[in-house]
ModelCIF file with pLDDT and N, C-alpha, C, O atoms, coordinates in Angstrom:
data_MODEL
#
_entry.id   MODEL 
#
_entity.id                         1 
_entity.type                       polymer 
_entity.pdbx_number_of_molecules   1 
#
_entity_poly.entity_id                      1 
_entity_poly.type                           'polypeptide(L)' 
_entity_poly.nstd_linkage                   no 
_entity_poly.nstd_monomer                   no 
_entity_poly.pdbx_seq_one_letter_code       
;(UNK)(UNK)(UNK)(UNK)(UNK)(UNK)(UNK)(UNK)(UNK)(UNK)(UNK)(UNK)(UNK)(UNK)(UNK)(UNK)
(UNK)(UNK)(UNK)(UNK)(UNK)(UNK)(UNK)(UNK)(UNK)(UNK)(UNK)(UNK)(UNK)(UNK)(UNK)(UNK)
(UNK)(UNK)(UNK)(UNK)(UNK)(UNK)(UNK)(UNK)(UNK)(UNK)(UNK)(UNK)
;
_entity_poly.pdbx_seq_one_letter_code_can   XXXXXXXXXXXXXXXXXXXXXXXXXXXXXXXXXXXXXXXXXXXX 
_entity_poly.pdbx_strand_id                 A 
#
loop_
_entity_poly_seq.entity_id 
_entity_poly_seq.num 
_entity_poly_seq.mon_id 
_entity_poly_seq.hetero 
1 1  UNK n 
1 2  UNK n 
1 3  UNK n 
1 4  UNK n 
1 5  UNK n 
1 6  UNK n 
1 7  UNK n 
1 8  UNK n 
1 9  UNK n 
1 10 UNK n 
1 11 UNK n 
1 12 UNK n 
1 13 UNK n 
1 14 UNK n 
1 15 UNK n 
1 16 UNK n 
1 17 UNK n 
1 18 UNK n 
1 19 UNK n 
1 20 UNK n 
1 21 UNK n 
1 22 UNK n 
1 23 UNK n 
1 24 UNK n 
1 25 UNK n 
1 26 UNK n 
1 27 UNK n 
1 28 UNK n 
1 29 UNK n 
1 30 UNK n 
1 31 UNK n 
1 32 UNK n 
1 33 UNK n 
1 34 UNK n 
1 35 UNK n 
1 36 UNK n 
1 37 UNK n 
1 38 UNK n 
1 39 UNK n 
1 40 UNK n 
1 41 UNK n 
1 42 UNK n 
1 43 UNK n 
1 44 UNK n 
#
_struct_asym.id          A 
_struct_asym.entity_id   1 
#
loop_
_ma_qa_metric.id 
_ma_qa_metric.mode 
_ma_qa_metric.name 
_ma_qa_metric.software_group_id 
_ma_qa_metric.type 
1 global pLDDT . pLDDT 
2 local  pLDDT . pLDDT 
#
_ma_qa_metric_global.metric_id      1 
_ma_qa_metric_global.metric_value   85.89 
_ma_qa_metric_global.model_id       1 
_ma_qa_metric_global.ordinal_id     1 
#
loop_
_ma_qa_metric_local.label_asym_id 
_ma_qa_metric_local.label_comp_id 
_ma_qa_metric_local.label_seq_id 
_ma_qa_metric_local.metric_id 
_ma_qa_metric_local.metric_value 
_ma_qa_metric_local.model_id 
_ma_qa_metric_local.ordinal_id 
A UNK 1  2 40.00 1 1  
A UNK 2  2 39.00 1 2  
A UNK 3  2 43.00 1 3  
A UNK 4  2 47.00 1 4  
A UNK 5  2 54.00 1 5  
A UNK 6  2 58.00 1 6  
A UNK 7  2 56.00 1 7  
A UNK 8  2 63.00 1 8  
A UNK 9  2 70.00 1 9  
A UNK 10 2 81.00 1 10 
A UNK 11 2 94.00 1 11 
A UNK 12 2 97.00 1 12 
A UNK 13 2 97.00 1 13 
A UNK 14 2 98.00 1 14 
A UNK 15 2 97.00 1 15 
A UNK 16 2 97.00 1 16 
A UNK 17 2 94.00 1 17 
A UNK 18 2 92.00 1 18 
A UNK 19 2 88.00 1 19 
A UNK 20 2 88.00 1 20 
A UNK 21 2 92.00 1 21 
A UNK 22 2 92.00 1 22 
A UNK 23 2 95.00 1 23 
A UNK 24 2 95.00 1 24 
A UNK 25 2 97.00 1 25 
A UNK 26 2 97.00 1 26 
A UNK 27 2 98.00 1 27 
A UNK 28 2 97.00 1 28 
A UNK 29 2 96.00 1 29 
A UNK 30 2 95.00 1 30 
A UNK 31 2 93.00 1 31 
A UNK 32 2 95.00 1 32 
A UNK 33 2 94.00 1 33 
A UNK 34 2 96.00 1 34 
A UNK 35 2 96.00 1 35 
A UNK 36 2 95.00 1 36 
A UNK 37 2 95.00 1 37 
A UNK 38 2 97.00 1 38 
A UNK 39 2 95.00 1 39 
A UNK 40 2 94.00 1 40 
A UNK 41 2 96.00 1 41 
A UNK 42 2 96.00 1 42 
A UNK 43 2 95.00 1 43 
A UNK 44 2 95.00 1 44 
#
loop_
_atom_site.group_PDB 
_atom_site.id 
_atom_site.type_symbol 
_atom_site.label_atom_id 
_atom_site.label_alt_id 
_atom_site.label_comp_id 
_atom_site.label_asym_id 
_atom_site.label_entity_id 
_atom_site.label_seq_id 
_atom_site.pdbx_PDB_ins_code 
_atom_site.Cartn_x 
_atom_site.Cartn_y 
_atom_site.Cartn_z 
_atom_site.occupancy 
_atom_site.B_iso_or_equiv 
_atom_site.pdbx_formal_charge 
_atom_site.auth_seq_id 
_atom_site.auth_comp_id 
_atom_site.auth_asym_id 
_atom_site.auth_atom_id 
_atom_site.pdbx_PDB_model_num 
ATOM 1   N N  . UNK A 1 1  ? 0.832  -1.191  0.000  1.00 40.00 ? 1  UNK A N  1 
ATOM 2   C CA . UNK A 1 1  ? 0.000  0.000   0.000  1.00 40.00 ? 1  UNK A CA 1 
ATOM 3   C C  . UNK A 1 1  ? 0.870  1.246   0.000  1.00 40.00 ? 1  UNK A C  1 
ATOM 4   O O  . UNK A 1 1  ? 2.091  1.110   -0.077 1.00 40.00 ? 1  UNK A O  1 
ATOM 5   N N  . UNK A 1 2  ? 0.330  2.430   0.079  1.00 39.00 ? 2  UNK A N  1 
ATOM 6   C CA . UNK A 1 2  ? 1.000  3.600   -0.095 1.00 39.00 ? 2  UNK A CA 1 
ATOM 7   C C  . UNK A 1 2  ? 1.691  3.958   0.862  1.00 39.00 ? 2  UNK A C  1 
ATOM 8   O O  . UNK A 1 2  ? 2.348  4.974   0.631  1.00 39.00 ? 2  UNK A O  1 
ATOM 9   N N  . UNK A 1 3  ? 1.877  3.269   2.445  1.00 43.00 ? 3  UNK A N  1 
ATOM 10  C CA . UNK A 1 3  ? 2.626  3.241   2.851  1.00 43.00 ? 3  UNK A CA 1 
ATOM 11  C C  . UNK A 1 3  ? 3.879  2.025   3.090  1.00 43.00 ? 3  UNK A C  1 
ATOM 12  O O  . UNK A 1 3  ? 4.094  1.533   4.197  1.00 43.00 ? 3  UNK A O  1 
ATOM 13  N N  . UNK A 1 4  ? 4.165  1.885   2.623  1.00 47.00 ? 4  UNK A N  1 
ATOM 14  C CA . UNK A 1 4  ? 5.647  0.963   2.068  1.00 47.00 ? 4  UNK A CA 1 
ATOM 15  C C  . UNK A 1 4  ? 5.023  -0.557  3.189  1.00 47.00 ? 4  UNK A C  1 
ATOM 16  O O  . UNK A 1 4  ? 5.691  -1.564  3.424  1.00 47.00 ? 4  UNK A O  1 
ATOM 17  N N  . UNK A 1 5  ? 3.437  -0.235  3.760  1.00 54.00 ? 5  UNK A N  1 
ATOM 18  C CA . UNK A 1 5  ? 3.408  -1.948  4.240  1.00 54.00 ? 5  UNK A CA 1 
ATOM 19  C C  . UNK A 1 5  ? 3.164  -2.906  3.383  1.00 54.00 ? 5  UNK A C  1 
ATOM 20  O O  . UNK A 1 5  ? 2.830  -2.829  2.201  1.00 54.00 ? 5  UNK A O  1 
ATOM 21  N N  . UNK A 1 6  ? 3.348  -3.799  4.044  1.00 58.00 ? 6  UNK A N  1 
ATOM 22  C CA . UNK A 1 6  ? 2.928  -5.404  3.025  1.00 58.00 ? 6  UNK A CA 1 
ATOM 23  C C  . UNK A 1 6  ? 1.577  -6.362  3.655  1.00 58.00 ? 6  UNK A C  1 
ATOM 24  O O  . UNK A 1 6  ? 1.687  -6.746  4.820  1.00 58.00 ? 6  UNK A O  1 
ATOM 25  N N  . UNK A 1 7  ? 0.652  -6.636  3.081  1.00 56.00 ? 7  UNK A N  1 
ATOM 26  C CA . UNK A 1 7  ? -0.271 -7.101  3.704  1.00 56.00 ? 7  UNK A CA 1 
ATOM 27  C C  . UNK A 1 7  ? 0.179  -8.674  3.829  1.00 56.00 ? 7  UNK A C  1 
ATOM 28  O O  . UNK A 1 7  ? 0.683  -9.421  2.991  1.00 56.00 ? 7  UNK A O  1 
ATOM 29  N N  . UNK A 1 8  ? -0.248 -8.920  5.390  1.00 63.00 ? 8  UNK A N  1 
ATOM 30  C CA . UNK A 1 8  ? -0.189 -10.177 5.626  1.00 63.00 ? 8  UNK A CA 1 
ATOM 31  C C  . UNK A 1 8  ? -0.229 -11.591 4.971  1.00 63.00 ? 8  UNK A C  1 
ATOM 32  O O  . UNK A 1 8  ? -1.288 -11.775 4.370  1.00 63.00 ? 8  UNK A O  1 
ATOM 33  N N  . UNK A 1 9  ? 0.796  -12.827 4.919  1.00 70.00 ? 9  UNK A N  1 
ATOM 34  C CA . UNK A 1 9  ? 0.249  -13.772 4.598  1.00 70.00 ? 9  UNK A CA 1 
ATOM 35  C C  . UNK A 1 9  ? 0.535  -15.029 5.910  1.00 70.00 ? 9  UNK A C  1 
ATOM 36  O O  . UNK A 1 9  ? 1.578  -15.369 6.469  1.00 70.00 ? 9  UNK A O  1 
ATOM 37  N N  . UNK A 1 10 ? -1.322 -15.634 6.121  1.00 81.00 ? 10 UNK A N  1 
ATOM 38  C CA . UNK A 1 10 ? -1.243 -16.662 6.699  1.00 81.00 ? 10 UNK A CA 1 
ATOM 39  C C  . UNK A 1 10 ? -0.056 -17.882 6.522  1.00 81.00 ? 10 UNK A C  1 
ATOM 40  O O  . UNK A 1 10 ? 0.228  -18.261 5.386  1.00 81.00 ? 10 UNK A O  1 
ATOM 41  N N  . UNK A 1 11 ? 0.554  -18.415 7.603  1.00 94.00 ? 11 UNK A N  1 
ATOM 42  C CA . UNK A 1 11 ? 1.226  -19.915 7.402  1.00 94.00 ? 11 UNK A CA 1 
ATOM 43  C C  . UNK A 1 11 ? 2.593  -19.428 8.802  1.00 94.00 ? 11 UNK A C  1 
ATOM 44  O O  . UNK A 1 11 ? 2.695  -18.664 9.762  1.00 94.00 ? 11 UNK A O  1 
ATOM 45  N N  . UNK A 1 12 ? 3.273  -20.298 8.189  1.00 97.00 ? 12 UNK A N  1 
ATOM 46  C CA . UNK A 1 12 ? 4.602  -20.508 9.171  1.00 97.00 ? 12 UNK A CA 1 
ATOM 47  C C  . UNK A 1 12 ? 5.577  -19.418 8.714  1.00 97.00 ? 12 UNK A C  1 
ATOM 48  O O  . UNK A 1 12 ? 5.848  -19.194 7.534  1.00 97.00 ? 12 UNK A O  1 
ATOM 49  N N  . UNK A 1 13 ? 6.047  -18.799 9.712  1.00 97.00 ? 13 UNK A N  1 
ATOM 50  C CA . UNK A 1 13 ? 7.451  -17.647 9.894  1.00 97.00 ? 13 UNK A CA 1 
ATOM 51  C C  . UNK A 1 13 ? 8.299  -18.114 10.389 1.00 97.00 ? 13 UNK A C  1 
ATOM 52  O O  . UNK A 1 13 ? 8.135  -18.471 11.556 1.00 97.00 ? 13 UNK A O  1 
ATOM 53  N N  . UNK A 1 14 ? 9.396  -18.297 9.841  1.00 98.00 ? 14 UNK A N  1 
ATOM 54  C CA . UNK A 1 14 ? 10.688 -18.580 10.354 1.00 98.00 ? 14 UNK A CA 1 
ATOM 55  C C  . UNK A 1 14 ? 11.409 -17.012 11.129 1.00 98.00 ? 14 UNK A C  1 
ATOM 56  O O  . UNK A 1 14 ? 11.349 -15.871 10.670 1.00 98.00 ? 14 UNK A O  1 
ATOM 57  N N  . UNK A 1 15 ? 11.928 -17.384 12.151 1.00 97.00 ? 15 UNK A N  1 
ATOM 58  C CA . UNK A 1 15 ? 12.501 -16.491 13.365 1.00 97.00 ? 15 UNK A CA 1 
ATOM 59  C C  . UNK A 1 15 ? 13.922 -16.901 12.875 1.00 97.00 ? 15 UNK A C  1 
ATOM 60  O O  . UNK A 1 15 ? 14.318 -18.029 12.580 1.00 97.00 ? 15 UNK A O  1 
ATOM 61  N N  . UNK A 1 16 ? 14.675 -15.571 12.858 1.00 97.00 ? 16 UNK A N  1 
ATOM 62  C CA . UNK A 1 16 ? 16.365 -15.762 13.213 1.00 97.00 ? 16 UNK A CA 1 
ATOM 63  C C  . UNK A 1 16 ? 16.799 -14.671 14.207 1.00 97.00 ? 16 UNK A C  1 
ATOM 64  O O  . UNK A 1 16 ? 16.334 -13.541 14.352 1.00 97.00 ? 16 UNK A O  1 
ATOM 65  N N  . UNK A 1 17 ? 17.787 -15.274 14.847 1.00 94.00 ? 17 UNK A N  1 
ATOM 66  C CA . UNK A 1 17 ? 18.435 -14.547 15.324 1.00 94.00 ? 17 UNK A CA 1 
ATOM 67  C C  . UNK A 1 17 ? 20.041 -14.579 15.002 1.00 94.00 ? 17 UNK A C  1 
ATOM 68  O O  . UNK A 1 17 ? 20.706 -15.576 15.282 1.00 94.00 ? 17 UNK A O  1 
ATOM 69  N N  . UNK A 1 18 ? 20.678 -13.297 14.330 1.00 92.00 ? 18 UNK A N  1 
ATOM 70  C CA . UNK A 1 18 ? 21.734 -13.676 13.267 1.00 92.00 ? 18 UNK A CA 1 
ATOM 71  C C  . UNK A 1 18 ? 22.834 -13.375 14.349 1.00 92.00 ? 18 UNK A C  1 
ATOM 72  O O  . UNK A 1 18 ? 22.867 -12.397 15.096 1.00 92.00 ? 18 UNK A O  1 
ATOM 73  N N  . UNK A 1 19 ? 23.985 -14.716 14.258 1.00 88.00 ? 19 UNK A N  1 
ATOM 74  C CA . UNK A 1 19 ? 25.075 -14.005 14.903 1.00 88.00 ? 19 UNK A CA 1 
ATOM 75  C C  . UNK A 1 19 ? 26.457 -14.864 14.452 1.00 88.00 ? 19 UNK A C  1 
ATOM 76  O O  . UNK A 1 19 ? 26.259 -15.854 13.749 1.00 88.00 ? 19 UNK A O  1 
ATOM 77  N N  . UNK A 1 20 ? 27.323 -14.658 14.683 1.00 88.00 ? 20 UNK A N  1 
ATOM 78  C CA . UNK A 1 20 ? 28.444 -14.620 13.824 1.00 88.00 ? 20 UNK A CA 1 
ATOM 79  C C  . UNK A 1 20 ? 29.173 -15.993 13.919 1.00 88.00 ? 20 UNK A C  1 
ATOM 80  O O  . UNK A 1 20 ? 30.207 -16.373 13.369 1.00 88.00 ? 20 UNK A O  1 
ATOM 81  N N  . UNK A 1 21 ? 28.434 -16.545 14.673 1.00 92.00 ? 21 UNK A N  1 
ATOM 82  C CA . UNK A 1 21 ? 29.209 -18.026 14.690 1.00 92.00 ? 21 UNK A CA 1 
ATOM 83  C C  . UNK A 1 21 ? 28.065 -19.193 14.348 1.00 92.00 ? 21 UNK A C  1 
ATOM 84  O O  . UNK A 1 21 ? 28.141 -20.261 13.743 1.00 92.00 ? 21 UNK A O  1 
ATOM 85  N N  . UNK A 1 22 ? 26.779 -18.374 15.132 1.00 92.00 ? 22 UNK A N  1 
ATOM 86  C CA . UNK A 1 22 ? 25.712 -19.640 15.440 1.00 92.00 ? 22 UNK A CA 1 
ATOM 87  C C  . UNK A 1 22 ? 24.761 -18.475 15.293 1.00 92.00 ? 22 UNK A C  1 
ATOM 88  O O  . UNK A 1 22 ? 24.858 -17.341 15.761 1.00 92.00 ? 22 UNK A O  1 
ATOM 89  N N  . UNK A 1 23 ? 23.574 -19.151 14.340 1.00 95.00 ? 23 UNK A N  1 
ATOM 90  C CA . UNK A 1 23 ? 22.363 -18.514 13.835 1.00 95.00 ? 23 UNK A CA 1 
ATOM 91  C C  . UNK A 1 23 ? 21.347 -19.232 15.038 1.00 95.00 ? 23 UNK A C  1 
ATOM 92  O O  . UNK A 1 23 ? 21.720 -20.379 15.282 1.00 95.00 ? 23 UNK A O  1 
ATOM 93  N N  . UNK A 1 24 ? 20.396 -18.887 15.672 1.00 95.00 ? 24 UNK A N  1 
ATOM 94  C CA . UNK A 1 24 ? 19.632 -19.056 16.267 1.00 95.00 ? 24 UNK A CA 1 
ATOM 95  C C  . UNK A 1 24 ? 17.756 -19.276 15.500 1.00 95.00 ? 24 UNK A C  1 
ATOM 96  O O  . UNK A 1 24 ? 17.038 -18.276 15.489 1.00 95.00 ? 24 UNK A O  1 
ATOM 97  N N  . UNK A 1 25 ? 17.374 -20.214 15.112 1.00 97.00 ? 25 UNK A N  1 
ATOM 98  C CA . UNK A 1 25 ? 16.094 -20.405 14.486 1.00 97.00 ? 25 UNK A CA 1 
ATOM 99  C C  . UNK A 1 25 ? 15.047 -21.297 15.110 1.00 97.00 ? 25 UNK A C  1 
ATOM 100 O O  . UNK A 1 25 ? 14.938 -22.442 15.548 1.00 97.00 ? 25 UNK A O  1 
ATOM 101 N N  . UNK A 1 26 ? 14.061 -19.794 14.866 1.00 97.00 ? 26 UNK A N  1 
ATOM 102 C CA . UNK A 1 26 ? 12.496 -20.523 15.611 1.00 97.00 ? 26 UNK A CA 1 
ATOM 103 C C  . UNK A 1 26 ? 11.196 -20.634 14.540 1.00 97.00 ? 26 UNK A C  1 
ATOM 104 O O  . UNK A 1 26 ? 11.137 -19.947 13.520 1.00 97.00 ? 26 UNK A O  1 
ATOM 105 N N  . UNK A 1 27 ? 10.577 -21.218 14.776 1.00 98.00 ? 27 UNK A N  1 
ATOM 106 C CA . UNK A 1 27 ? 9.477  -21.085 13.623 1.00 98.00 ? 27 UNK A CA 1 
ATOM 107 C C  . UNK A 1 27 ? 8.157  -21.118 14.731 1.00 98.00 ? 27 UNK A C  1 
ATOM 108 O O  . UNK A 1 27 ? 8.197  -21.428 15.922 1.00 98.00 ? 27 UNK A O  1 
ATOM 109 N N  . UNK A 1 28 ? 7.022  -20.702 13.939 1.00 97.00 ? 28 UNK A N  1 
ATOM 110 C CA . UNK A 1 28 ? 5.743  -20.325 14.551 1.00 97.00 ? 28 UNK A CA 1 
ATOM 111 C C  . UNK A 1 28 ? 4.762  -21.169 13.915 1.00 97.00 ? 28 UNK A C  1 
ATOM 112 O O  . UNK A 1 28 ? 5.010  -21.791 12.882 1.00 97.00 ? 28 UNK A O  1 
ATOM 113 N N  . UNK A 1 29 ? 3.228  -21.214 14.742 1.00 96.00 ? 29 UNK A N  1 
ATOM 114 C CA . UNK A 1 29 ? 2.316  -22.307 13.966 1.00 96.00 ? 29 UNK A CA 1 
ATOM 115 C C  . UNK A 1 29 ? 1.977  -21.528 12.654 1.00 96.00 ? 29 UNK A C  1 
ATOM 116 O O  . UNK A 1 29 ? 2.530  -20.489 12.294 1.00 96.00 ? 29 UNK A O  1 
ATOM 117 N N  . UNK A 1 30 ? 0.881  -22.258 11.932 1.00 95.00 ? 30 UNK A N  1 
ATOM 118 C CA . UNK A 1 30 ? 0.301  -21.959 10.923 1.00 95.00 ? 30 UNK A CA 1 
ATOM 119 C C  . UNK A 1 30 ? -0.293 -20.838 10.861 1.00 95.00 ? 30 UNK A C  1 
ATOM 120 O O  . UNK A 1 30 ? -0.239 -20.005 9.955  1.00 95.00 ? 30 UNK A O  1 
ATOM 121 N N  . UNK A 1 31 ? -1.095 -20.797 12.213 1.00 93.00 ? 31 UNK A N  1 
ATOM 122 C CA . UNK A 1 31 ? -1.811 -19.473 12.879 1.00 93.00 ? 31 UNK A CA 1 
ATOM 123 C C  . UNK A 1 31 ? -1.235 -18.291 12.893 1.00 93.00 ? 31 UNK A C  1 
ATOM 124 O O  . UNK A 1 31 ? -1.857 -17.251 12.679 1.00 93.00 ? 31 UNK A O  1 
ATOM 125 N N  . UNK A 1 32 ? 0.083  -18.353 13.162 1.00 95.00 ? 32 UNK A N  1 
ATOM 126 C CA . UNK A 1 32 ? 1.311  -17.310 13.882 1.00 95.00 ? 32 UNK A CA 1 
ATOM 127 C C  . UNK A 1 32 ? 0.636  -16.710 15.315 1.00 95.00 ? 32 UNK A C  1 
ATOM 128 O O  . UNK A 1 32 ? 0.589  -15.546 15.714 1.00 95.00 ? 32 UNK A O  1 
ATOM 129 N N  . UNK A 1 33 ? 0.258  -17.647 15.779 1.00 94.00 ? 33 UNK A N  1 
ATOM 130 C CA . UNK A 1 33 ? -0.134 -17.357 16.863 1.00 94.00 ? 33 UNK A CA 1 
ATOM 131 C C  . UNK A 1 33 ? 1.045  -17.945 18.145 1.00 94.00 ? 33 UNK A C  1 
ATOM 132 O O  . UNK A 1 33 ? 1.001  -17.331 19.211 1.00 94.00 ? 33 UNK A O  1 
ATOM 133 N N  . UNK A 1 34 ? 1.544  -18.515 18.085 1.00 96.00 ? 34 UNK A N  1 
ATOM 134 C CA . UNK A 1 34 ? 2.974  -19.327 19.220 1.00 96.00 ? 34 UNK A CA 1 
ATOM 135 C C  . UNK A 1 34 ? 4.431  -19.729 18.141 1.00 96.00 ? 34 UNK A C  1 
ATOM 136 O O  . UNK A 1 34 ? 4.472  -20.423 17.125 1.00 96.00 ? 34 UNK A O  1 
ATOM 137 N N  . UNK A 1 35 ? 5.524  -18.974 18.859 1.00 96.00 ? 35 UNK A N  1 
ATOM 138 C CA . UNK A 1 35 ? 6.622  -19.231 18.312 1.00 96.00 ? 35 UNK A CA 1 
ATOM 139 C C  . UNK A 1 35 ? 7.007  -20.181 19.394 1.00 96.00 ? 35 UNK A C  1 
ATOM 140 O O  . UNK A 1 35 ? 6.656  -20.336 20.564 1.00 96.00 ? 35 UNK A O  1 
ATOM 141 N N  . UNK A 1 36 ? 7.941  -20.824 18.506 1.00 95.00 ? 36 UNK A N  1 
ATOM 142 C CA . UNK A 1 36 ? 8.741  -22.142 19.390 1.00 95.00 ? 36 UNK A CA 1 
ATOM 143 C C  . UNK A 1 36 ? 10.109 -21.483 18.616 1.00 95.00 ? 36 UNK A C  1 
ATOM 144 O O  . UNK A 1 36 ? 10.228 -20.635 17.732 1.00 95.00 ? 36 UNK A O  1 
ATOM 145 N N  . UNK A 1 37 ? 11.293 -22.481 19.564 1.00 95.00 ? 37 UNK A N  1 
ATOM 146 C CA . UNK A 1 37 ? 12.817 -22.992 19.169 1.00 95.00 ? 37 UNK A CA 1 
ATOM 147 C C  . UNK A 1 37 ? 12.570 -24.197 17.955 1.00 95.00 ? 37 UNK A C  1 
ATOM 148 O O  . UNK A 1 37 ? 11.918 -25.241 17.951 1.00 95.00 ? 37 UNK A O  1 
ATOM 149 N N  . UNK A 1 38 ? 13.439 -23.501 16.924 1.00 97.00 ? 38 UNK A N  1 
ATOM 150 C CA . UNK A 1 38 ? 13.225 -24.674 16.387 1.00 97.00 ? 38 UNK A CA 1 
ATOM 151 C C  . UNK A 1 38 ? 14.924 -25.593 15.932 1.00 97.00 ? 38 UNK A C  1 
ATOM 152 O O  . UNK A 1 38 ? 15.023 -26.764 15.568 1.00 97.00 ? 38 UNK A O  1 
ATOM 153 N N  . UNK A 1 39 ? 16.050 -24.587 16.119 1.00 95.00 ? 39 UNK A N  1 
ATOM 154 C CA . UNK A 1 39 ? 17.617 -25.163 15.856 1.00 95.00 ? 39 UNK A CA 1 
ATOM 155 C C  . UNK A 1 39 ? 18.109 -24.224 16.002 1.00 95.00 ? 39 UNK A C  1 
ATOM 156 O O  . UNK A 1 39 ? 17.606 -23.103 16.076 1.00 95.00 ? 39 UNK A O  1 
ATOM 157 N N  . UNK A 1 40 ? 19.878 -24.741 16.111 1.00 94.00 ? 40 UNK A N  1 
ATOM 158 C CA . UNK A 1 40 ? 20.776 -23.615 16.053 1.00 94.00 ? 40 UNK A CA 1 
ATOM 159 C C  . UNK A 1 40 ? 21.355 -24.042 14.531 1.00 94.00 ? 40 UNK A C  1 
ATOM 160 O O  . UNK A 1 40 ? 21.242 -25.195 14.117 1.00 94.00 ? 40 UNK A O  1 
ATOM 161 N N  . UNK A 1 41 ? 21.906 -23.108 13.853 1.00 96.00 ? 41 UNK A N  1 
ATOM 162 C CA . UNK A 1 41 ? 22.498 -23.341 12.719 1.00 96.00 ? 41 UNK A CA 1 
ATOM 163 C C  . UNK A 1 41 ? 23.962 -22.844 12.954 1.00 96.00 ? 41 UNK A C  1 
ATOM 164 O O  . UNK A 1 41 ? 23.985 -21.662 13.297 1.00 96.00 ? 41 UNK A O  1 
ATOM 165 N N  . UNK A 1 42 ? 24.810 -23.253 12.889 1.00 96.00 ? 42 UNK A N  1 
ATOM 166 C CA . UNK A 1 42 ? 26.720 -23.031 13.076 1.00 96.00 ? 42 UNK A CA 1 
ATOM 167 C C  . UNK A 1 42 ? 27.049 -23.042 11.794 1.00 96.00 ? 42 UNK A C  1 
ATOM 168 O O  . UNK A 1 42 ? 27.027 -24.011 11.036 1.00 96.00 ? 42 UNK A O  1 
ATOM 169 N N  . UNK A 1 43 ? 27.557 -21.229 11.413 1.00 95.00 ? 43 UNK A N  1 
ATOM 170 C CA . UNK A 1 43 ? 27.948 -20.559 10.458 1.00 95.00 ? 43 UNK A CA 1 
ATOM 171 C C  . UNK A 1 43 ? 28.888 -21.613 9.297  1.00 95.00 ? 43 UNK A C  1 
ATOM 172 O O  . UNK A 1 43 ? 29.576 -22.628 9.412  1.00 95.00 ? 43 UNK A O  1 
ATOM 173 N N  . UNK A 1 44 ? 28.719 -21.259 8.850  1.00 95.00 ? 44 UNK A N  1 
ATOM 174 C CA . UNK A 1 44 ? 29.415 -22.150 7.777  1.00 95.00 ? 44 UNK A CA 1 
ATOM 175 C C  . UNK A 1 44 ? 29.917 -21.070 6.643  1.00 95.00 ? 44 UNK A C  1 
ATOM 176 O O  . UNK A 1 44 ? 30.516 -21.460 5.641  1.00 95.00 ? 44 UNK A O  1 
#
């Protein structure tokens, strides 16, 4: 829209948290109603 938002899409969001050795990743339900832990990822 005319202000630079993006309208929503239902399903799963992946969460990061970026950091320089080890990425931190959570994902949420379908709903996006509850995030969980879902791995660590080690930078590669």
């Amino acid at each position: 829209n005319g202000a630079g938002e993006t309208r929503q899409t239902r399903g799963k969001l992946l969460g990061i948290d970026h950091g320089a050795k080890v990425v931190g990743i959570a994902v949420c339900d379908a709903t996006q109603m509850l995030a969980r832990p879902l791995q660590l990822m080690t930078r590669s």
